[in-house]
PDB file of N, CA and C in Angstrom:
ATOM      1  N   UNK A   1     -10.295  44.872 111.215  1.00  0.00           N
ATOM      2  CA  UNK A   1     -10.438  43.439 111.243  1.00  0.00           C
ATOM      3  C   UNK A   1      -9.550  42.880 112.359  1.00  0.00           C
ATOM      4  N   UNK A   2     -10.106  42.144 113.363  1.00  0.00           N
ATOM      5  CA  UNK A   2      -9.188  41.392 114.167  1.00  0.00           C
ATOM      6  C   UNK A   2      -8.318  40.436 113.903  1.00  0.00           C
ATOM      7  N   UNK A   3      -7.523  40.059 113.800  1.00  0.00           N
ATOM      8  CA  UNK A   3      -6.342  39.183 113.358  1.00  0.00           C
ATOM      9  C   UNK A   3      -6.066  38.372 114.540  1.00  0.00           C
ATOM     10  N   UNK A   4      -4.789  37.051 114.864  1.00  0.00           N
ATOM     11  CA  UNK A   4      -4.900  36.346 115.455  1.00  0.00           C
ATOM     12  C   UNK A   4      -3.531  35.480 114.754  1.00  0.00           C
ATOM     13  N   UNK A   5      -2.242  36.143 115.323  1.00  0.00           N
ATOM     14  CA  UNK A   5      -0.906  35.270 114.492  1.00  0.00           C
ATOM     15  C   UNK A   5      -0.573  34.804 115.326  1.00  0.00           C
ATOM     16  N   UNK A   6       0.317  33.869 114.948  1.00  0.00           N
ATOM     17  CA  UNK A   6       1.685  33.171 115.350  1.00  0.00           C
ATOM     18  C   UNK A   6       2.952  33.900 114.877  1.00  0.00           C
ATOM     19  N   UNK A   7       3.804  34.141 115.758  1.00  0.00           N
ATOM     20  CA  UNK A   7       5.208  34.938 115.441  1.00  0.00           C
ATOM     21  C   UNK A   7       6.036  34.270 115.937  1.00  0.00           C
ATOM     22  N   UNK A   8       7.324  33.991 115.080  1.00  0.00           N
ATOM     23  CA  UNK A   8       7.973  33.750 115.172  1.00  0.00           C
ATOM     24  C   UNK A   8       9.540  34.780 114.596  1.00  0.00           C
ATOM     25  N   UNK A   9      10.340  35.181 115.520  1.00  0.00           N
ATOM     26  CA  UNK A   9      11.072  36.215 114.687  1.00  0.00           C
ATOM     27  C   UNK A   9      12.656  35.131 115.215  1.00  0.00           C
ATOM     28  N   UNK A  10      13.645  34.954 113.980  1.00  0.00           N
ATOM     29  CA  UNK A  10      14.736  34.148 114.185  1.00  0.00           C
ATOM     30  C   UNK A  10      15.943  35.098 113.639  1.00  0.00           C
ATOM     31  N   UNK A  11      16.927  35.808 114.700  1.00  0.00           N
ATOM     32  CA  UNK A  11      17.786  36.745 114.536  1.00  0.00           C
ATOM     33  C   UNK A  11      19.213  35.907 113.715  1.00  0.00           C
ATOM     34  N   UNK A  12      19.744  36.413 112.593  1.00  0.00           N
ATOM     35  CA  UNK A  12      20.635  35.633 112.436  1.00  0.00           C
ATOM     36  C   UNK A  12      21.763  36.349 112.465  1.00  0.00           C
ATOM     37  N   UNK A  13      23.037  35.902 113.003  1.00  0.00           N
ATOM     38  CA  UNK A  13      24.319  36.524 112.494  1.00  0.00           C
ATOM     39  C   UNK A  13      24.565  36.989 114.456  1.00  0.00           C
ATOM     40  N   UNK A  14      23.986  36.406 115.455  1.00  0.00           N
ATOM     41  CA  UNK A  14      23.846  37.007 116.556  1.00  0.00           C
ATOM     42  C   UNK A  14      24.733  35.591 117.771  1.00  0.00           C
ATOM     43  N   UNK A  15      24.789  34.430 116.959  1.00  0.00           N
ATOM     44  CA  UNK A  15      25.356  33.421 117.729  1.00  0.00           C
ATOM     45  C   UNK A  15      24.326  32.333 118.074  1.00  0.00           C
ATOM     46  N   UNK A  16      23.839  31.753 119.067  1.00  0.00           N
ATOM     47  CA  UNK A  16      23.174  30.632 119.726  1.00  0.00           C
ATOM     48  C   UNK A  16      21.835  30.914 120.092  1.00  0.00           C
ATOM     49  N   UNK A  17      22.341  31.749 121.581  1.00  0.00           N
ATOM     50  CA  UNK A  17      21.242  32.134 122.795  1.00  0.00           C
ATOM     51  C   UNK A  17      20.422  33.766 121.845  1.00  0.00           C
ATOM     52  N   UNK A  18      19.172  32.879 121.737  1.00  0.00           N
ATOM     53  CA  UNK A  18      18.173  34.013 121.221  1.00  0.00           C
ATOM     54  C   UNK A  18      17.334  34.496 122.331  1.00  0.00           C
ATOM     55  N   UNK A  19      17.634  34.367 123.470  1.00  0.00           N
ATOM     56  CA  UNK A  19      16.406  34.494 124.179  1.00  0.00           C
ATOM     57  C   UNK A  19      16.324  35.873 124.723  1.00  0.00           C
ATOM     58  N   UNK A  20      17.516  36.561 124.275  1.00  0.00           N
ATOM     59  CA  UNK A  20      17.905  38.247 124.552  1.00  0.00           C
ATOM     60  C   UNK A  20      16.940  38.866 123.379  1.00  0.00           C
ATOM     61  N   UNK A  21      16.862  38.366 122.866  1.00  0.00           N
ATOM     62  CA  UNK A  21      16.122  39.134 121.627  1.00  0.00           C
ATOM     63  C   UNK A  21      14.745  38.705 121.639  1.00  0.00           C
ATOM     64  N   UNK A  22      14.376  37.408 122.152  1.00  0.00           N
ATOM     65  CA  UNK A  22      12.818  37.202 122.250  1.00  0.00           C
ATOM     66  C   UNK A  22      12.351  37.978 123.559  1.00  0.00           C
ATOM     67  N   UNK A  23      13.085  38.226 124.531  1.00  0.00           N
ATOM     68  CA  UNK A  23      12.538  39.090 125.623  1.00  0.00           C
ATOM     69  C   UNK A  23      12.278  40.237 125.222  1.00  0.00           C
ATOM     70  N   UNK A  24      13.417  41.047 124.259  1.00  0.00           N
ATOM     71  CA  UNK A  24      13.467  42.513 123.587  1.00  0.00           C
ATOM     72  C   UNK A  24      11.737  42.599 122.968  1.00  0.00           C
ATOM     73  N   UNK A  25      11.446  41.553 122.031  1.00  0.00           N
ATOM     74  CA  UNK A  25       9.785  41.150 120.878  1.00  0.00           C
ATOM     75  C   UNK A  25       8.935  41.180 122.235  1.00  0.00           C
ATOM     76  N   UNK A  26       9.259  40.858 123.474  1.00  0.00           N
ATOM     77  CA  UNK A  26       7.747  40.287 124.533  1.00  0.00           C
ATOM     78  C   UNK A  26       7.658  41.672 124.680  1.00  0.00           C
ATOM     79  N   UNK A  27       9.009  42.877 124.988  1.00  0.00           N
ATOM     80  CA  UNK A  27       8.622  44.212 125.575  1.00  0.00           C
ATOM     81  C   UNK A  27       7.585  45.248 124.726  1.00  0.00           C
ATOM     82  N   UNK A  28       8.012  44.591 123.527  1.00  0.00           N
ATOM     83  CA  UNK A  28       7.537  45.528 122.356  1.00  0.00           C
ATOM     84  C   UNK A  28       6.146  45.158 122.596  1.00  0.00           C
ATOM     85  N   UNK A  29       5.558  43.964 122.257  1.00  0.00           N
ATOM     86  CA  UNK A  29       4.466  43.550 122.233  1.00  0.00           C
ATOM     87  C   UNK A  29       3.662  44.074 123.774  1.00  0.00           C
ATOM     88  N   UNK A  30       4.405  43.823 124.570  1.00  0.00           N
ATOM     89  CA  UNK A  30       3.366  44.479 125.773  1.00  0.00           C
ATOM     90  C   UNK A  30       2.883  45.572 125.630  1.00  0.00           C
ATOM     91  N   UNK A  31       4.624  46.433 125.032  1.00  0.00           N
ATOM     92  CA  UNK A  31       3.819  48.152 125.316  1.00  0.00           C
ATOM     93  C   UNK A  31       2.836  48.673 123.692  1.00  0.00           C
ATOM     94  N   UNK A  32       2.542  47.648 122.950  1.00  0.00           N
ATOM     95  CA  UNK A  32       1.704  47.558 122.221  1.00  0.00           C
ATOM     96  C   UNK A  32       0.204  47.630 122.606  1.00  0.00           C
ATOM     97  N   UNK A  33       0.130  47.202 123.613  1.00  0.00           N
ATOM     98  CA  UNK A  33      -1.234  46.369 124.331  1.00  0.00           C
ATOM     99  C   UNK A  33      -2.053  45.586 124.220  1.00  0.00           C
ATOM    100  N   UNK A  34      -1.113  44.915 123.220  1.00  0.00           N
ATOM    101  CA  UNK A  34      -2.079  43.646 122.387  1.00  0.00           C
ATOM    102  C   UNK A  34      -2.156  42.361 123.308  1.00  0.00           C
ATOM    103  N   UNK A  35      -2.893  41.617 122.896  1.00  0.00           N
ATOM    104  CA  UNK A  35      -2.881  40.460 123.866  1.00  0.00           C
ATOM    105  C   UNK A  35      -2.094  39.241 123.045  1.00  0.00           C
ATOM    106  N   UNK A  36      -1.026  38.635 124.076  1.00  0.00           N
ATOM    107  CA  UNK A  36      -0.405  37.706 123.582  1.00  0.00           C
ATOM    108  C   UNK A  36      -0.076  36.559 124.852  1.00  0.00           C
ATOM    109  N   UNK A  37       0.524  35.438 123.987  1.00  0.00           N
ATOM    110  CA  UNK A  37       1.031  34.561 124.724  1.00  0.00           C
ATOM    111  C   UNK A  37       2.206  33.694 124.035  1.00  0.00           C
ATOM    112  N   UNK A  38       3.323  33.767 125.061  1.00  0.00           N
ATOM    113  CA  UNK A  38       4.590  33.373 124.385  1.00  0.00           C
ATOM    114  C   UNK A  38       4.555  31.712 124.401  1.00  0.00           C
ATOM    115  N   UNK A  39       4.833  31.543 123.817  1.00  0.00           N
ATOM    116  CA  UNK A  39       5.067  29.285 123.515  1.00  0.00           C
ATOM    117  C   UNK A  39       6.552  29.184 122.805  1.00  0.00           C
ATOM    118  N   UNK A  40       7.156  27.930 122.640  1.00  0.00           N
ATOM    119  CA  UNK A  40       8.240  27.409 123.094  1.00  0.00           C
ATOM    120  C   UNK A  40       9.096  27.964 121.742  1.00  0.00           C
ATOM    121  N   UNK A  41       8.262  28.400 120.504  1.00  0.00           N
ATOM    122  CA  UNK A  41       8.639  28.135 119.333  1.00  0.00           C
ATOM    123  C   UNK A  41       8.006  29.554 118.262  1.00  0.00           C
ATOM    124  N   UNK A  42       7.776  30.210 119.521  1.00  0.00           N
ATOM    125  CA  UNK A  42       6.830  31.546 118.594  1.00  0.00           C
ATOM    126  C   UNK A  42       6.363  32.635 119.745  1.00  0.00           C
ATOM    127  N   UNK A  43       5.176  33.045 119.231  1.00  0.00           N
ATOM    128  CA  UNK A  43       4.937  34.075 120.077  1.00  0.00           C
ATOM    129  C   UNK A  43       3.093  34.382 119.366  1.00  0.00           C
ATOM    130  N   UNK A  44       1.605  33.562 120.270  1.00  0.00           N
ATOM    131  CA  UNK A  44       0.693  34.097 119.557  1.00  0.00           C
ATOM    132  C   UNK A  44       0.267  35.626 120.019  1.00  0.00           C
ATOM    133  N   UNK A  45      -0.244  36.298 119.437  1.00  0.00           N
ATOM    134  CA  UNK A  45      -0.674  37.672 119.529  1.00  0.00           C
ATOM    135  C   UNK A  45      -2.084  37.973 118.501  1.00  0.00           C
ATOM    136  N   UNK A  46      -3.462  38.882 119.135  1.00  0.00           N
ATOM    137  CA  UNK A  46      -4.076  38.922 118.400  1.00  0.00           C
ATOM    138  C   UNK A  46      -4.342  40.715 118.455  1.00  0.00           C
ATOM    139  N   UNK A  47      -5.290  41.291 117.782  1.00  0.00           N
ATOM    140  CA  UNK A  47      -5.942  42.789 118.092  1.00  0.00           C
ATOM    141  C   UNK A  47      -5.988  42.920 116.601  1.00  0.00           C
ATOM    142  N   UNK A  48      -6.646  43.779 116.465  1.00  0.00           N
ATOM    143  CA  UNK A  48      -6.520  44.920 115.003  1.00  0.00           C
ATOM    144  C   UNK A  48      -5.336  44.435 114.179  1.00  0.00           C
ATOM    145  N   UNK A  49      -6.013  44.274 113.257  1.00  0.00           N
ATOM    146  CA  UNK A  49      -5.190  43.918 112.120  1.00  0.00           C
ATOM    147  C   UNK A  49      -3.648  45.177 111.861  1.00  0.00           C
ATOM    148  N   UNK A  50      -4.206  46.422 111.788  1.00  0.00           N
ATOM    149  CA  UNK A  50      -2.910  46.880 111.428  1.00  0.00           C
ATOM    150  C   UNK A  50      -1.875  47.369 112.457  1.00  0.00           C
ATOM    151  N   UNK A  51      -2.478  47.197 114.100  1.00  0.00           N
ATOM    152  CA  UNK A  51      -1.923  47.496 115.528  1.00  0.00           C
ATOM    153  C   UNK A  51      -0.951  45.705 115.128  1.00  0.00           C
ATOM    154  N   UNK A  52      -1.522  45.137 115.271  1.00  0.00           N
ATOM    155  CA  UNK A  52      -0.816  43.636 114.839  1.00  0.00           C
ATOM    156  C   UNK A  52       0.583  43.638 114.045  1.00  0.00           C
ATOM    157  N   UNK A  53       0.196  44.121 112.752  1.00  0.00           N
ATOM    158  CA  UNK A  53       1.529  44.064 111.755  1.00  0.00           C
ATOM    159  C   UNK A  53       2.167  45.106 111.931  1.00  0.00           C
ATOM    160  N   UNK A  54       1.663  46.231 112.652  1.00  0.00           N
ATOM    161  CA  UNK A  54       2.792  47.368 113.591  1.00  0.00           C
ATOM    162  C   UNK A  54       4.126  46.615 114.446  1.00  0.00           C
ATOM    163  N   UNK A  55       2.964  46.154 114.896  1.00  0.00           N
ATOM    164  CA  UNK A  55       3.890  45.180 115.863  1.00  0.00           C
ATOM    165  C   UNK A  55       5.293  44.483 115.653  1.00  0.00           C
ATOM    166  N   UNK A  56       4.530  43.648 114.726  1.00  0.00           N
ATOM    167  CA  UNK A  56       5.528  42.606 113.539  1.00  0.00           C
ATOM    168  C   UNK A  56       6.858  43.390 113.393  1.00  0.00           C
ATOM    169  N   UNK A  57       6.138  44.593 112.590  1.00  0.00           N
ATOM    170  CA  UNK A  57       7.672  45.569 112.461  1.00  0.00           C
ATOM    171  C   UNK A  57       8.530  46.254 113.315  1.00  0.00           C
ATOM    172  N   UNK A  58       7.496  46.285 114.278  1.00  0.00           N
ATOM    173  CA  UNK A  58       8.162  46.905 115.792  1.00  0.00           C
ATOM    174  C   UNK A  58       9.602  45.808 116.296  1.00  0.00           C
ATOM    175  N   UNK A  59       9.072  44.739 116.121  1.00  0.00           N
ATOM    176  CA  UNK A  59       9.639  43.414 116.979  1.00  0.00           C
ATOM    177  C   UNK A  59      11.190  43.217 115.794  1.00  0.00           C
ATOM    178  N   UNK A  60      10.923  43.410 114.535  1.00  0.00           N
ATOM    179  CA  UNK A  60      12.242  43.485 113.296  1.00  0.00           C
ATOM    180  C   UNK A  60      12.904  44.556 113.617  1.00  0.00           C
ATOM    181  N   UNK A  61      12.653  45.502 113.746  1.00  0.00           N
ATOM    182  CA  UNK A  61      13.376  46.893 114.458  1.00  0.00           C
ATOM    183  C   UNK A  61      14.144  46.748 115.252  1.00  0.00           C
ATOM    184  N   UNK A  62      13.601  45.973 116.823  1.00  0.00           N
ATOM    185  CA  UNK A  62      14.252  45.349 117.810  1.00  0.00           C
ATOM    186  C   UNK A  62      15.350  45.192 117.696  1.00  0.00           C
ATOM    187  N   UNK A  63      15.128  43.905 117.201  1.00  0.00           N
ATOM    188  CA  UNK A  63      15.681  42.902 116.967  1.00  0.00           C
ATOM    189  C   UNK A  63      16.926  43.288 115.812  1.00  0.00           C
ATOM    190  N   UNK A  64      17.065  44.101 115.433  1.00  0.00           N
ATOM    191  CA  UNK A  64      17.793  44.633 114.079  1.00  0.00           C
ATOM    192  C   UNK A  64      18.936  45.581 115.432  1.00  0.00           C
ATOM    193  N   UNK A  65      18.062  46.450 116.048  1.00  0.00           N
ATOM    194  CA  UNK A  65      18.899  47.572 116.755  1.00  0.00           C
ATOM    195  C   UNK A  65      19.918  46.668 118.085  1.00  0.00           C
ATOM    196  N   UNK A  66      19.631  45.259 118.226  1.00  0.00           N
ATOM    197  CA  UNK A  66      19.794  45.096 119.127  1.00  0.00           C
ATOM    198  C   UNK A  66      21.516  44.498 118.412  1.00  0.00           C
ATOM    199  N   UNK A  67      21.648  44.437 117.253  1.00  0.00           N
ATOM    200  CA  UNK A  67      22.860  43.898 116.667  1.00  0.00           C
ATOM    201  C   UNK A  67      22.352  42.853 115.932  1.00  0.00           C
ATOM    202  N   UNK A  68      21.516  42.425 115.154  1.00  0.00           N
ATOM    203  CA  UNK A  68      20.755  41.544 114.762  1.00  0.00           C
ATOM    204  C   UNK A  68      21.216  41.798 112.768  1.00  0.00           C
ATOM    205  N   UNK A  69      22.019  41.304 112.160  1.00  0.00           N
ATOM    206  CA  UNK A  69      22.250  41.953 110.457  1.00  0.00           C
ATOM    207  C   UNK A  69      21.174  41.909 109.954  1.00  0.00           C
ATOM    208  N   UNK A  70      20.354  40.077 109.971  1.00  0.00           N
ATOM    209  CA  UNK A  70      19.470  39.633 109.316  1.00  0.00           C
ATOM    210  C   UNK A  70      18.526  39.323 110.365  1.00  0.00           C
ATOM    211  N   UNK A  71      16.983  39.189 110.345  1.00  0.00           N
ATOM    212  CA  UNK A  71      16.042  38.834 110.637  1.00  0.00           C
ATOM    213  C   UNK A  71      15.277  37.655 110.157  1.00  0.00           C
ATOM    214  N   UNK A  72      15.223  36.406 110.560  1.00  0.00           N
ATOM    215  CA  UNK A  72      14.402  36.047 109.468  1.00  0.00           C
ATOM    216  C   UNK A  72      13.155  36.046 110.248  1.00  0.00           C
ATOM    217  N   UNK A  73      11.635  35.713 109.560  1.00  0.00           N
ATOM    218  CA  UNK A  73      10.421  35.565 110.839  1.00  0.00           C
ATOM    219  C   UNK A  73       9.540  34.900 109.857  1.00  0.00           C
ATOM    220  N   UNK A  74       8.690  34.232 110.428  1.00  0.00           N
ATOM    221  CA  UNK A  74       7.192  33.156 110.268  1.00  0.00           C
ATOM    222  C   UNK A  74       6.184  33.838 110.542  1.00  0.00           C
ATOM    223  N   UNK A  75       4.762  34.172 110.159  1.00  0.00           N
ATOM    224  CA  UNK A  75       4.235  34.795 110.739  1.00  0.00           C
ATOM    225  C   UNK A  75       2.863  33.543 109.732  1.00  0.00           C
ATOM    226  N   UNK A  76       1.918  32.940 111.128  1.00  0.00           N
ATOM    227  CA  UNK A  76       0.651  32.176 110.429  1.00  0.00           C
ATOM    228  C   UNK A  76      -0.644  32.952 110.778  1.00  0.00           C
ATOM    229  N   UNK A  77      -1.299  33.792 110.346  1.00  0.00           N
ATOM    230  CA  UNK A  77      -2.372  34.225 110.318  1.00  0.00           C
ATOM    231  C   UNK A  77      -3.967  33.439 109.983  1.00  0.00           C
ATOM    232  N   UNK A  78      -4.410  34.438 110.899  1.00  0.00           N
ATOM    233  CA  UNK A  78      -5.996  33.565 111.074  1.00  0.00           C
ATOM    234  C   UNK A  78      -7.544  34.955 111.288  1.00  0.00           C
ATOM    235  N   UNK A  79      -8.216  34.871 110.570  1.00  0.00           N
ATOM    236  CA  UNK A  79      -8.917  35.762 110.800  1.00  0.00           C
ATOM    237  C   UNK A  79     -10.308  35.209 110.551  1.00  0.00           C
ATOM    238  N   UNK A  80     -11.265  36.035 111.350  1.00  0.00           N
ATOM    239  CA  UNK A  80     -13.032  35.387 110.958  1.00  0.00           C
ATOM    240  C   UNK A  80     -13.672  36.138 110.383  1.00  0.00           C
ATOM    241  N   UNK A  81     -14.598  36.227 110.043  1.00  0.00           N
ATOM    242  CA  UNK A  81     -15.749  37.560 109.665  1.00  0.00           C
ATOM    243  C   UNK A  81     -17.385  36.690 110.525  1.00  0.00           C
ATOM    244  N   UNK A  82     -17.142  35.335 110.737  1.00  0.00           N
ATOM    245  CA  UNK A  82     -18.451  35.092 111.793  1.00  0.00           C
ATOM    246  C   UNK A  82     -19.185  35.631 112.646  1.00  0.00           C
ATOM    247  N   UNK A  83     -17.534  35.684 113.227  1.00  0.00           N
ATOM    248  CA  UNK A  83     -17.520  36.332 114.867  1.00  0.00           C
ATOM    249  C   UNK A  83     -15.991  36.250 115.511  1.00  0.00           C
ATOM    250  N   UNK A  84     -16.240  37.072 116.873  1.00  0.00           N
ATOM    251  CA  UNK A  84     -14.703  36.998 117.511  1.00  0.00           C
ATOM    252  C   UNK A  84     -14.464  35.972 118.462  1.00  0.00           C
ATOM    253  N   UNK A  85     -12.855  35.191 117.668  1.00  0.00           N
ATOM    254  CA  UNK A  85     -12.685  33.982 118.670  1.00  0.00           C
ATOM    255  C   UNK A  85     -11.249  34.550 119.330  1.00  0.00           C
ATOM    256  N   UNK A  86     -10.755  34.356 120.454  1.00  0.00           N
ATOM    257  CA  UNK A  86      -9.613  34.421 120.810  1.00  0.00           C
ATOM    258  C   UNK A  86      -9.141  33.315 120.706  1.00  0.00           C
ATOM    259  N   UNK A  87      -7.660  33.688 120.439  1.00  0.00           N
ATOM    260  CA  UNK A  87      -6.400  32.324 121.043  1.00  0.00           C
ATOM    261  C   UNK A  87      -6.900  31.924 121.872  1.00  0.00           C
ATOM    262  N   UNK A  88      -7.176  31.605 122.954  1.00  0.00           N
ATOM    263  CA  UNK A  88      -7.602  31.248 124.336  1.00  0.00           C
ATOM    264  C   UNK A  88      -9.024  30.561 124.015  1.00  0.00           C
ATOM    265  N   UNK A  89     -10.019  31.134 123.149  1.00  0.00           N
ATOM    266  CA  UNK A  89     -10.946  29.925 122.933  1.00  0.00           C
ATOM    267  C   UNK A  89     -11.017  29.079 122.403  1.00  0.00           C
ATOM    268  N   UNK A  90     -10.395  29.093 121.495  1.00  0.00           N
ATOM    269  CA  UNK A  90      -9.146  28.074 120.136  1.00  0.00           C
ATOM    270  C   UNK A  90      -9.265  26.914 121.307  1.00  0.00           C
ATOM    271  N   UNK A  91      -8.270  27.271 121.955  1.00  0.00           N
ATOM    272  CA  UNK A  91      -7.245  26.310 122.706  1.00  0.00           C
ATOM    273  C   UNK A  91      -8.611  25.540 123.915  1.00  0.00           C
ATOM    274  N   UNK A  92      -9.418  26.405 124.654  1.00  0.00           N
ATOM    275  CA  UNK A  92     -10.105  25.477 125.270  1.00  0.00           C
ATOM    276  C   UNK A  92     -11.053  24.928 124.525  1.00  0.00           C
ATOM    277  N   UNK A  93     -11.816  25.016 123.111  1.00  0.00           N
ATOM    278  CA  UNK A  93     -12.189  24.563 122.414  1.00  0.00           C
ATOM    279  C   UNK A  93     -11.884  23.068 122.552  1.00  0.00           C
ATOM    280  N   UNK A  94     -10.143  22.982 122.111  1.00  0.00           N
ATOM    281  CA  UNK A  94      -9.649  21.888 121.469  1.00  0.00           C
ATOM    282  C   UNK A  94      -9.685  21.126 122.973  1.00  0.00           C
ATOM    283  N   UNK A  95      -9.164  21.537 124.373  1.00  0.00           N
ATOM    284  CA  UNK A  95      -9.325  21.253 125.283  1.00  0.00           C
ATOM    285  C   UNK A  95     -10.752  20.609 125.648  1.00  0.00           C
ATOM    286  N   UNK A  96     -11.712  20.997 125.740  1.00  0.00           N
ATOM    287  CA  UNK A  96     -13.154  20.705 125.979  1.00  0.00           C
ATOM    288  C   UNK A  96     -13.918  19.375 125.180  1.00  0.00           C
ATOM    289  N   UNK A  97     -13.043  19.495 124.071  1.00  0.00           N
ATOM    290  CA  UNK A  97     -12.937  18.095 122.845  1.00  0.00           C
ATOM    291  C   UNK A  97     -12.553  16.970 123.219  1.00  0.00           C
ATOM    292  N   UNK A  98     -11.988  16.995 123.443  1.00  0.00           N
ATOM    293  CA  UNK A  98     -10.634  16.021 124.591  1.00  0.00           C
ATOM    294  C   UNK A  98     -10.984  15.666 125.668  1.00  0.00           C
ATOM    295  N   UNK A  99     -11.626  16.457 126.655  1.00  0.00           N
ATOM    296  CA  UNK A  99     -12.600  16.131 127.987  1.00  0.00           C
ATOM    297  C   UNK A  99     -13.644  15.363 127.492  1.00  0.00           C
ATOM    298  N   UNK A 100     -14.470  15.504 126.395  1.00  0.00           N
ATOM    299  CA  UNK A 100     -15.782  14.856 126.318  1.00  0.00           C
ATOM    300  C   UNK A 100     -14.850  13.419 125.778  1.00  0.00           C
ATOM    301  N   UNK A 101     -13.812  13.298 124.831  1.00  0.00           N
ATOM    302  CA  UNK A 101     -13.788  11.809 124.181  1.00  0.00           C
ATOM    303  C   UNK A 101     -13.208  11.413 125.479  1.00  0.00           C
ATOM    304  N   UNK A 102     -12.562  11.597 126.213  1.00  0.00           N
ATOM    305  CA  UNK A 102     -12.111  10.674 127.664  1.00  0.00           C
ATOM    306  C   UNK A 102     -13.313  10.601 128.115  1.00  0.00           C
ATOM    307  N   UNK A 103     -14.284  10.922 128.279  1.00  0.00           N
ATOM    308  CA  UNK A 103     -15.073  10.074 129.461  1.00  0.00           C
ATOM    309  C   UNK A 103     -16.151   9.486 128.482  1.00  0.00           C
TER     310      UNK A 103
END
């Protein structure tokens, strides 16, 4: 089943600057080969459902080895059985919506 989350992973016990540890989650996820895209407040990612929540745990691992005690993480899931939509058609969807009510 294709899947389609939002991730969010929040290291605690590590100080302020998380952004050492969200770079550590982007490496994981690349050499995953899943397709993602990072935003201000998360991280979306879609593929195979259980390559996906590999992932998830890949990115807690990280994030744990990197000096991390606690982990906390968000994770919003979305799945179809219609058909396959990407993040990316989502978004120009909502985009293309928006073009027609302006003019």
């Amino acid at each position: 089943m294709i899947v389609s989350i939002d991730l969010c992973i929040v290291p605690l016990g590590v100080g302020v600057s998380l952004s050492p540890f969200v770079a550590a989650c982007q490496k994981v996820i690349k050499k995953a080969g899943l397709k993602y895209q990072l935003g201000p407040n998360g991280t979306a990612i879609e593929g195979e459902w259980d390559e996906v929540f590999d992932c998830v745990k890949a990115c807690h691992q990280v994030v744990h080895e990197l000096g991390a005690p606690r982990v906390y993480g968000t994770i919003k899931v979305n799945t179809r059985t219609d058909r396959n939509q990407s993040f990316s058609e989502k978004v120009n969807s909502v985009s293309m919506q928006l073009l027609k009510e302006e003019s």
